[in-house]
PDB file of N, CA and C in Angstrom:
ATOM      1  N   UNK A   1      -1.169   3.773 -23.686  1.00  0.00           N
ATOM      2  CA  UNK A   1      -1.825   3.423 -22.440  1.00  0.00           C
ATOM      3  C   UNK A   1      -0.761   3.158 -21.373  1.00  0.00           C
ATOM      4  N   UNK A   2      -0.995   3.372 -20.126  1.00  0.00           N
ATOM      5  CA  UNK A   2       0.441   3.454 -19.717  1.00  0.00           C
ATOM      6  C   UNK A   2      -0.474   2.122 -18.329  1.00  0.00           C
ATOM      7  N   UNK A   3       0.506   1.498 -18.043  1.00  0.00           N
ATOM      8  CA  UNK A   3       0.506   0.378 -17.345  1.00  0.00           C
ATOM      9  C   UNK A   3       0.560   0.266 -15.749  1.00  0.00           C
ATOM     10  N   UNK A   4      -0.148  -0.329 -15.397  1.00  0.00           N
ATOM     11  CA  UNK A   4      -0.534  -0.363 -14.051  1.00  0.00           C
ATOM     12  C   UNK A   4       0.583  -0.960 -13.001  1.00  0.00           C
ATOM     13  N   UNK A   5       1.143  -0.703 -11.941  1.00  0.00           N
ATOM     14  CA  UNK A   5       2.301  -1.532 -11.275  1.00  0.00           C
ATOM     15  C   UNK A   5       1.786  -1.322  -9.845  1.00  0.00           C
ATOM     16  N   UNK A   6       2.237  -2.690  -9.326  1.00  0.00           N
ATOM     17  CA  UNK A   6       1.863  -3.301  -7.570  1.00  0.00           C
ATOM     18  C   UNK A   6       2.846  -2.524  -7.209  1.00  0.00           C
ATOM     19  N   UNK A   7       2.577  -2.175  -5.892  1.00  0.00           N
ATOM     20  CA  UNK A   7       3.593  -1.726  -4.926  1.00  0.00           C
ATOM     21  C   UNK A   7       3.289  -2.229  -3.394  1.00  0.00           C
ATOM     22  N   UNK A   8       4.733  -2.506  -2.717  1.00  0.00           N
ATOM     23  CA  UNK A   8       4.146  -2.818  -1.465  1.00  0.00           C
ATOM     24  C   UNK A   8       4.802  -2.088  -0.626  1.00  0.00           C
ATOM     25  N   UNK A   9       4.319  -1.192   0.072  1.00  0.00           N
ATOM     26  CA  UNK A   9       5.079  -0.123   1.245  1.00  0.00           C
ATOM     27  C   UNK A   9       5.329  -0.957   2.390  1.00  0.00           C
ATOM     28  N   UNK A  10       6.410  -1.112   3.622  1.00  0.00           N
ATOM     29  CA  UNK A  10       6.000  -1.277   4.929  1.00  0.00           C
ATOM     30  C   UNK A  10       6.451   0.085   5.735  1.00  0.00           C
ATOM     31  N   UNK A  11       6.678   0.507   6.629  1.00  0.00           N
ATOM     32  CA  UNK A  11       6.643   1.575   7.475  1.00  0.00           C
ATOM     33  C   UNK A  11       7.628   1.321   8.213  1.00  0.00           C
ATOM     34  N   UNK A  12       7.944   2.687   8.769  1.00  0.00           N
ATOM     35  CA  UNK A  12       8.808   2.449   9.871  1.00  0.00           C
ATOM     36  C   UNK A  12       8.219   2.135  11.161  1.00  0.00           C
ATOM     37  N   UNK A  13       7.978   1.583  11.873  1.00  0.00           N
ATOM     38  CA  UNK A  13       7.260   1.577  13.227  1.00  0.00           C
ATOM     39  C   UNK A  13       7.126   2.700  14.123  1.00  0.00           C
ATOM     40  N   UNK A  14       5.982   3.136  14.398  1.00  0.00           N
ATOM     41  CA  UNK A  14       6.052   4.070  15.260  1.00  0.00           C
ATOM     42  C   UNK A  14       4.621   4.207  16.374  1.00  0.00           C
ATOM     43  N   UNK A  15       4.494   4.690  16.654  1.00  0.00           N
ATOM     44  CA  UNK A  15       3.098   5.035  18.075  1.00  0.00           C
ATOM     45  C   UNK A  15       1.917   5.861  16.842  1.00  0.00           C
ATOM     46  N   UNK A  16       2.375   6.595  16.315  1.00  0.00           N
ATOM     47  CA  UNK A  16       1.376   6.888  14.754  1.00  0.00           C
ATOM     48  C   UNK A  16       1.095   6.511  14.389  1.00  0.00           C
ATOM     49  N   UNK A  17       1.721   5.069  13.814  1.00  0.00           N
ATOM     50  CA  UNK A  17       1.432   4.569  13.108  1.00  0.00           C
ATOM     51  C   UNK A  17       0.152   3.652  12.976  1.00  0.00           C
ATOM     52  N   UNK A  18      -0.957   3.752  11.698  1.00  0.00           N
ATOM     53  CA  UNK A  18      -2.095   3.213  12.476  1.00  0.00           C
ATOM     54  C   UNK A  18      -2.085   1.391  12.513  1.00  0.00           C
ATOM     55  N   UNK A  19      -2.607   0.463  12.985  1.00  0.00           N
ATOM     56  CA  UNK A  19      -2.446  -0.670  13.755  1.00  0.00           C
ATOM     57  C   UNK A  19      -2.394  -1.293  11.868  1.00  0.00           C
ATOM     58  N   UNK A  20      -3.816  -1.052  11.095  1.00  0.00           N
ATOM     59  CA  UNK A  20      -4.202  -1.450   9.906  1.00  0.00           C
ATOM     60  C   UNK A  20      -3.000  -1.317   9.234  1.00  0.00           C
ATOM     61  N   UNK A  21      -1.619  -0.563   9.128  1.00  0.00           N
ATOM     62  CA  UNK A  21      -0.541  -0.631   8.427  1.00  0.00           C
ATOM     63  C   UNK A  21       0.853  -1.778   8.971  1.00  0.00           C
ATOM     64  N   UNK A  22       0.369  -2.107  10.489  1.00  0.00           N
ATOM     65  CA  UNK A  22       1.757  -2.572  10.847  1.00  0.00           C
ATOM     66  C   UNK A  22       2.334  -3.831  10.130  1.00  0.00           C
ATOM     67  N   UNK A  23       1.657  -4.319   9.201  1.00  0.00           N
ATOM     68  CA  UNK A  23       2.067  -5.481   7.968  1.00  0.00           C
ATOM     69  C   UNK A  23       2.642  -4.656   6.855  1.00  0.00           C
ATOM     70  N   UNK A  24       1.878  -3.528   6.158  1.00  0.00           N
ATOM     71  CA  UNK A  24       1.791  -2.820   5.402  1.00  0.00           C
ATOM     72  C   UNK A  24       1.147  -2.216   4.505  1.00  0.00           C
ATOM     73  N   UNK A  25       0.898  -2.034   2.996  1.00  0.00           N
ATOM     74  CA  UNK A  25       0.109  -1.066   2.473  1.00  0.00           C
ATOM     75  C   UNK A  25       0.482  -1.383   0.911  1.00  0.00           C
ATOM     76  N   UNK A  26      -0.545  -2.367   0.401  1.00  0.00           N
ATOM     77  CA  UNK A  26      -0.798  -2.464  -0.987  1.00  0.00           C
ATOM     78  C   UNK A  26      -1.399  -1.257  -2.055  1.00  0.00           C
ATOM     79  N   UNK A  27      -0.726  -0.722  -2.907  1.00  0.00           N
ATOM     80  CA  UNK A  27      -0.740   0.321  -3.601  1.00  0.00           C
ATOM     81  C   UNK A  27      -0.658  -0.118  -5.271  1.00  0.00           C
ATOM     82  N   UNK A  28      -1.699  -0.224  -5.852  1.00  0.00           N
ATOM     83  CA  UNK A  28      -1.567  -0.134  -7.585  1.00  0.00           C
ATOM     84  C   UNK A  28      -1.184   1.399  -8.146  1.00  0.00           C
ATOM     85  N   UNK A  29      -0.568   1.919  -9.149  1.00  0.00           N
ATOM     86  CA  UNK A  29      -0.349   2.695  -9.570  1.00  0.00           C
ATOM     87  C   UNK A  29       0.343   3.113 -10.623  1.00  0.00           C
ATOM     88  N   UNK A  30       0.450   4.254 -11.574  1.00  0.00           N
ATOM     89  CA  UNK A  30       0.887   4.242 -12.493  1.00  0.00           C
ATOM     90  C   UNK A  30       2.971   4.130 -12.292  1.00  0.00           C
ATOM     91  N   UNK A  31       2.699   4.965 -11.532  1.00  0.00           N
ATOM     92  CA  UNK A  31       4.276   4.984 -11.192  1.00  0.00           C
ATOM     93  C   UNK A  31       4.162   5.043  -9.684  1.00  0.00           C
ATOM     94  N   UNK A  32       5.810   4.800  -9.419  1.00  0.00           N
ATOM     95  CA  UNK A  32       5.775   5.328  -7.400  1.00  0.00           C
ATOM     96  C   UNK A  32       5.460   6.565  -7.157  1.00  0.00           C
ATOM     97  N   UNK A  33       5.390   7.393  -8.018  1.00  0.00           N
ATOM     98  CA  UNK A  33       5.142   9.437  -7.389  1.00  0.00           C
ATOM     99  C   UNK A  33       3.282   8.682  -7.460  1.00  0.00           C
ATOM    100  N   UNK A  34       2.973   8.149  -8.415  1.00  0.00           N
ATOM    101  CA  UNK A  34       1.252   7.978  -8.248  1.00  0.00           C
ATOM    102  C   UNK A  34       0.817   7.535  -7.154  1.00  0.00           C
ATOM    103  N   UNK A  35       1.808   6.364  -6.761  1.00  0.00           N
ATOM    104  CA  UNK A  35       1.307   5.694  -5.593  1.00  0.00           C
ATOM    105  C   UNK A  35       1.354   6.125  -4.377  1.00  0.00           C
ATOM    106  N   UNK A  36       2.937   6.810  -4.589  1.00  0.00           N
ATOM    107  CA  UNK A  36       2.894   7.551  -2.811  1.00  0.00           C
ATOM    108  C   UNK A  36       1.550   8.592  -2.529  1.00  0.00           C
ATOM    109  N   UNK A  37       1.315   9.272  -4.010  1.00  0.00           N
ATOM    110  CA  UNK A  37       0.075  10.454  -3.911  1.00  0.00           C
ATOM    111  C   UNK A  37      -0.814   9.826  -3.304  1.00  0.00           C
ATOM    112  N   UNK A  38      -1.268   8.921  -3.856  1.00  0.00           N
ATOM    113  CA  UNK A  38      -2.700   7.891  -3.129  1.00  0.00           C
ATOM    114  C   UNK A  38      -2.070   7.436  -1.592  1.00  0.00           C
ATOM    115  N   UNK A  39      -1.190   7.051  -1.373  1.00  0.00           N
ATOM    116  CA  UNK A  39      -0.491   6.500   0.199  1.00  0.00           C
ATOM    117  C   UNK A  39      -0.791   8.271   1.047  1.00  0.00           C
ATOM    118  N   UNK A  40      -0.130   9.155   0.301  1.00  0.00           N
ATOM    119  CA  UNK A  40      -0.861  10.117   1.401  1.00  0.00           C
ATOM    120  C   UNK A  40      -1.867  11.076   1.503  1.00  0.00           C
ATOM    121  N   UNK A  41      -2.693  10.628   0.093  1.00  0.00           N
ATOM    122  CA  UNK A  41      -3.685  11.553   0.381  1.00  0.00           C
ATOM    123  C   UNK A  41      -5.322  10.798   0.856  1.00  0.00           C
ATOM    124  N   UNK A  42      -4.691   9.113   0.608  1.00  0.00           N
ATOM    125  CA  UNK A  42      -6.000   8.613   0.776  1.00  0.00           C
ATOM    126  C   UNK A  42      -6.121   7.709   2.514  1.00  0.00           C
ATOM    127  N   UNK A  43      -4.889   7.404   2.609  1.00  0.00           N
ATOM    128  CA  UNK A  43      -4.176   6.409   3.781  1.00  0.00           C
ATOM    129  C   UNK A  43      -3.480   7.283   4.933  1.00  0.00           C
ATOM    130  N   UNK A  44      -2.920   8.413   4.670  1.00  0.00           N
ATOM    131  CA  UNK A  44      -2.522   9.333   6.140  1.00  0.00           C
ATOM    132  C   UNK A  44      -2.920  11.024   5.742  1.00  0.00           C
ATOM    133  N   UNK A  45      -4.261  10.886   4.925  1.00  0.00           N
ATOM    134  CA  UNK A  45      -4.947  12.193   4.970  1.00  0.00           C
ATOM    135  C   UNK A  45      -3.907  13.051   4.930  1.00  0.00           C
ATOM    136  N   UNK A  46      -2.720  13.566   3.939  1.00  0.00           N
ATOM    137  CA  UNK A  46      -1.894  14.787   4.083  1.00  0.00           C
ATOM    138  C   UNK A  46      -1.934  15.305   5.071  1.00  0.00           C
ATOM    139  N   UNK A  47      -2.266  14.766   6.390  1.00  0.00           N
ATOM    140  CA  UNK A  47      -1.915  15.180   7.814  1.00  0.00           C
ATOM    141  C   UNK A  47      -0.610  14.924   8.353  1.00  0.00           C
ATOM    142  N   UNK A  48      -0.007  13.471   8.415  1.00  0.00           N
ATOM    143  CA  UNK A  48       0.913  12.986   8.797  1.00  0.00           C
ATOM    144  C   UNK A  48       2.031  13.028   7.414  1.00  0.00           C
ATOM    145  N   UNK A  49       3.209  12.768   8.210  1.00  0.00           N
ATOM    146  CA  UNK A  49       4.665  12.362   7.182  1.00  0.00           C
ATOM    147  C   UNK A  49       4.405  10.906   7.419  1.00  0.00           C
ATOM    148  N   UNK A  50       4.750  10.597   6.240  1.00  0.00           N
ATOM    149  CA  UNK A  50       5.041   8.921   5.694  1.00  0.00           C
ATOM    150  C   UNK A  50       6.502   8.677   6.031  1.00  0.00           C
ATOM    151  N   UNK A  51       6.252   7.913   6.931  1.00  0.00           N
ATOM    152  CA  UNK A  51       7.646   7.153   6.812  1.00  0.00           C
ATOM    153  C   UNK A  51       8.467   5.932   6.812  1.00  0.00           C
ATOM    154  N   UNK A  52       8.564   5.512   5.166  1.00  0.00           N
ATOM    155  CA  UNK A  52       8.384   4.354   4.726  1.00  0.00           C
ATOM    156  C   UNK A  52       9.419   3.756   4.660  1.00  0.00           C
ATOM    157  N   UNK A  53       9.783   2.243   5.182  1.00  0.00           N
ATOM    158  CA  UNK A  53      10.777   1.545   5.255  1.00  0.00           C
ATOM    159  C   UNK A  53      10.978   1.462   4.075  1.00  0.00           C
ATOM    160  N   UNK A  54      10.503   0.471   3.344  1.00  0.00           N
ATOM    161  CA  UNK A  54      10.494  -0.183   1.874  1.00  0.00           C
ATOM    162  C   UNK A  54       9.464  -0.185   1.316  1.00  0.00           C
ATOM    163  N   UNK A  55      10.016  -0.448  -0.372  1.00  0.00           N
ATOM    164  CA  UNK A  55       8.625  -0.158  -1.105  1.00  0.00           C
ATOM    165  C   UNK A  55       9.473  -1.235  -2.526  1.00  0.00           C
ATOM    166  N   UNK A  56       8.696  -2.129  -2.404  1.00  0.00           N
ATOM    167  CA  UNK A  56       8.994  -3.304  -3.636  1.00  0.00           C
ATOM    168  C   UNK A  56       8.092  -3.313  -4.832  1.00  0.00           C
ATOM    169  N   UNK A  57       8.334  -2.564  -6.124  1.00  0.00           N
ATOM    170  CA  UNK A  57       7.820  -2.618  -6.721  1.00  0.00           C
ATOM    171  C   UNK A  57       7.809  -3.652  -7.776  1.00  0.00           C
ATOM    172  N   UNK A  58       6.400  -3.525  -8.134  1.00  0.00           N
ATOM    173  CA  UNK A  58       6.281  -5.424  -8.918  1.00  0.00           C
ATOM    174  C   UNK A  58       5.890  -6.502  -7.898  1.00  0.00           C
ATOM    175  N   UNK A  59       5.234  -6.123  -6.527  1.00  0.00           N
ATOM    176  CA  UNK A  59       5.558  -7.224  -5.536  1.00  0.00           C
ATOM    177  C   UNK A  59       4.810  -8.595  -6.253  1.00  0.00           C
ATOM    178  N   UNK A  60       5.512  -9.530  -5.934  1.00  0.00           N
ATOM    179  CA  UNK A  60       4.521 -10.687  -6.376  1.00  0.00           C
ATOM    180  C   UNK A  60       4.034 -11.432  -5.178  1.00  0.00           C
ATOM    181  N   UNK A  61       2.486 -11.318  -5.112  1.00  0.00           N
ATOM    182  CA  UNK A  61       1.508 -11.662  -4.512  1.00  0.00           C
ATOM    183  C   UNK A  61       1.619 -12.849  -3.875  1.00  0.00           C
ATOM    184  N   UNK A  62       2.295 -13.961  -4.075  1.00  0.00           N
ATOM    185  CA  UNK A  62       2.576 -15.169  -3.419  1.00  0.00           C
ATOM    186  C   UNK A  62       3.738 -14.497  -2.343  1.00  0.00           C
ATOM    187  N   UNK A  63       4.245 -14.019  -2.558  1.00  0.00           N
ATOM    188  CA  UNK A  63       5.385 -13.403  -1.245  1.00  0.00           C
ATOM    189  C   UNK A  63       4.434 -12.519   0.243  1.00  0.00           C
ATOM    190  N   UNK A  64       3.277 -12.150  -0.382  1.00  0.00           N
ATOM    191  CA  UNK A  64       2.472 -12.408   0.749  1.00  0.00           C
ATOM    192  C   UNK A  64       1.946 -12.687   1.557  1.00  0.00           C
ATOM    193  N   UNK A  65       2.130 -12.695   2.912  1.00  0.00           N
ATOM    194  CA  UNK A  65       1.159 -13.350   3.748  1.00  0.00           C
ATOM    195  C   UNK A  65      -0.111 -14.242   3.343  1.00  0.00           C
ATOM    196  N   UNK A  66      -0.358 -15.556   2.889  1.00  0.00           N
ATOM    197  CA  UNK A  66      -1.374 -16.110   2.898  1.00  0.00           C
ATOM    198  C   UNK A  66      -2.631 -15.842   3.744  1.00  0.00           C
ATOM    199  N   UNK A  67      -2.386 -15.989   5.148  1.00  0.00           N
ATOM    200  CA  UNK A  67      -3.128 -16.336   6.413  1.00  0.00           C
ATOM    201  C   UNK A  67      -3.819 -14.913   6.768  1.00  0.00           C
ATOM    202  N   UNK A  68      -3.433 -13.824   6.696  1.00  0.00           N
ATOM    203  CA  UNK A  68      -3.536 -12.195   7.040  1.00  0.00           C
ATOM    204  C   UNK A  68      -3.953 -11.112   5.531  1.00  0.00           C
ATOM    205  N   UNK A  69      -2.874 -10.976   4.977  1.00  0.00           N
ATOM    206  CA  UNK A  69      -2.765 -10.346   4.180  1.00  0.00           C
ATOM    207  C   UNK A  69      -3.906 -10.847   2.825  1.00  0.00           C
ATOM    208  N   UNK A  70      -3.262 -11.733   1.984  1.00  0.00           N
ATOM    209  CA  UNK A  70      -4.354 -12.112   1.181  1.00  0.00           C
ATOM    210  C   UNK A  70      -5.712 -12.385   0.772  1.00  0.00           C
ATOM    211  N   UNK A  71      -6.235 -12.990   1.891  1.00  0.00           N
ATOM    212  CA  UNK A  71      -7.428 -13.113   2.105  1.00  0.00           C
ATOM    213  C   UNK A  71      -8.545 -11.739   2.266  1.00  0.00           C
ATOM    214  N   UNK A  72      -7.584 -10.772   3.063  1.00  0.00           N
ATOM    215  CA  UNK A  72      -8.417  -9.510   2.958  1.00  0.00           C
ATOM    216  C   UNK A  72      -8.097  -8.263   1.903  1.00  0.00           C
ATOM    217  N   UNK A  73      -7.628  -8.838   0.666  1.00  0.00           N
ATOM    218  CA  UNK A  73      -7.207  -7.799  -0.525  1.00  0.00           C
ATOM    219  C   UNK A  73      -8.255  -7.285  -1.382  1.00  0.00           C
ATOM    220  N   UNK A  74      -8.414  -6.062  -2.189  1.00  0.00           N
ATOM    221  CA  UNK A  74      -9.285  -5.747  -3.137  1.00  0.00           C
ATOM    222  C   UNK A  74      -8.338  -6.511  -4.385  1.00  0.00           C
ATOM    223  N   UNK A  75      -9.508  -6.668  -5.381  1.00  0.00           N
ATOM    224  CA  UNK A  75      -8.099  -6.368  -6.856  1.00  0.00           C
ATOM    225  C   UNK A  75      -7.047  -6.060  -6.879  1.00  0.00           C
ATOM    226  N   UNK A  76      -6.320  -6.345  -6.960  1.00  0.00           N
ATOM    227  CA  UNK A  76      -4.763  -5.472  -7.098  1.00  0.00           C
ATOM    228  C   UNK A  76      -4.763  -5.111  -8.681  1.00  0.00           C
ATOM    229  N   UNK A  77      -5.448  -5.791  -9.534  1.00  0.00           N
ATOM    230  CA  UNK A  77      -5.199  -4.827 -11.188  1.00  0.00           C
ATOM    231  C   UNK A  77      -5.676  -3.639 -11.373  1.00  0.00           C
ATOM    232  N   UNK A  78      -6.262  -2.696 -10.233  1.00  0.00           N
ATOM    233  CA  UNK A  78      -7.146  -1.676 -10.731  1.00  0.00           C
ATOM    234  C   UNK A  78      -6.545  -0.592  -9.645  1.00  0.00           C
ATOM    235  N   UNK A  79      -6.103   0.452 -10.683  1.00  0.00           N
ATOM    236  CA  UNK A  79      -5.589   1.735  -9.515  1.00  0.00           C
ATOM    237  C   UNK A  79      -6.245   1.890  -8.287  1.00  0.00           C
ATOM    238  N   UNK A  80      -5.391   2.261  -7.075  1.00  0.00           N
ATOM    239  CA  UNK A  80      -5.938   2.329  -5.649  1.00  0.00           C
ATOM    240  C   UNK A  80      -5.166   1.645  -4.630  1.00  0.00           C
ATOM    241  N   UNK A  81      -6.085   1.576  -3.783  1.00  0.00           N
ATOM    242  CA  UNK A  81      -5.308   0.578  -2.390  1.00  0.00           C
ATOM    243  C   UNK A  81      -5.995  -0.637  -2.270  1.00  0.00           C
ATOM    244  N   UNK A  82      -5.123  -1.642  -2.338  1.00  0.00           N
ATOM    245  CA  UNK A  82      -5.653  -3.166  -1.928  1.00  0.00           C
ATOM    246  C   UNK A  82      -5.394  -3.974  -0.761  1.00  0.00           C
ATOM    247  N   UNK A  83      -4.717  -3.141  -0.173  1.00  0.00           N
ATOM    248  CA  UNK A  83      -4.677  -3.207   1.170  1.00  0.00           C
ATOM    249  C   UNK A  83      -4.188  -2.414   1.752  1.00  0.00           C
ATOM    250  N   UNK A  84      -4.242  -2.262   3.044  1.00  0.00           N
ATOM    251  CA  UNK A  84      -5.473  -2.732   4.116  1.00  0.00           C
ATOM    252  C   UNK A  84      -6.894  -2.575   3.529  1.00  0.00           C
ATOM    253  N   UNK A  85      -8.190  -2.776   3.512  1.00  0.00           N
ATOM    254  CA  UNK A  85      -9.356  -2.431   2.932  1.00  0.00           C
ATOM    255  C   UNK A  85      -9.524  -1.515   4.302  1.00  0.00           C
ATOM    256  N   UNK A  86     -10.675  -0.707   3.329  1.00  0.00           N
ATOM    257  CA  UNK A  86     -11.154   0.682   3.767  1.00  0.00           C
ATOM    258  C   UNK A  86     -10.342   1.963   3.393  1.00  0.00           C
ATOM    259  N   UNK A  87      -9.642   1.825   2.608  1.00  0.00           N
ATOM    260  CA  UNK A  87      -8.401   3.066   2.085  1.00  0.00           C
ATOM    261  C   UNK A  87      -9.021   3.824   1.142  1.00  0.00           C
ATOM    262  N   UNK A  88      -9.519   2.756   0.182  1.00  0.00           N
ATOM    263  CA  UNK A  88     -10.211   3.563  -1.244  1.00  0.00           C
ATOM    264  C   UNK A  88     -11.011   3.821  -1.408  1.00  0.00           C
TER     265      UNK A  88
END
């Protein structure tokens, strides 16, 4: 069975970039090639290039924004996007 891992993308800043990412972009996945797949096929529609500052895998959830971020998360144990909501 192969094991599920958090990821947390942030972006580079740009005028593209949509407003719902400028914190960043919670990603469960099997590996990072899984996650980026879901980051661009579900979050910039294989329309746009991703262009991602950092990506911390394993993030631990207390290093999160309390006030913003947390409060509006799906699950994070279950493949997909847990943040921003509306991705998955």
């Amino acid at each position: 069975m192969n094991k599920l891992i958090r990821f947390w993308f942030t972006f580079e800043q740009s005028l593209a970039l949509p407003p719902s990412l400028k914190l960043g972009c919670g990603i469960t996945g099997y590996s990072y090639e899984d996650a980026l797949t879901l980051l661009k096929q579900k979050v910039f529609k294989g329309n746009e290039e991703v262009n991602i500052k950092e990506c911390i895998e394993n993030i631990n959830l207390t290093h999160l924004d309390s006030n913003h971020i947390l409060p509006n998360i799906l699950p994070p144990n279950f493949r997909g996007i847990w943040y921003p909501l509306g991705y998955n």
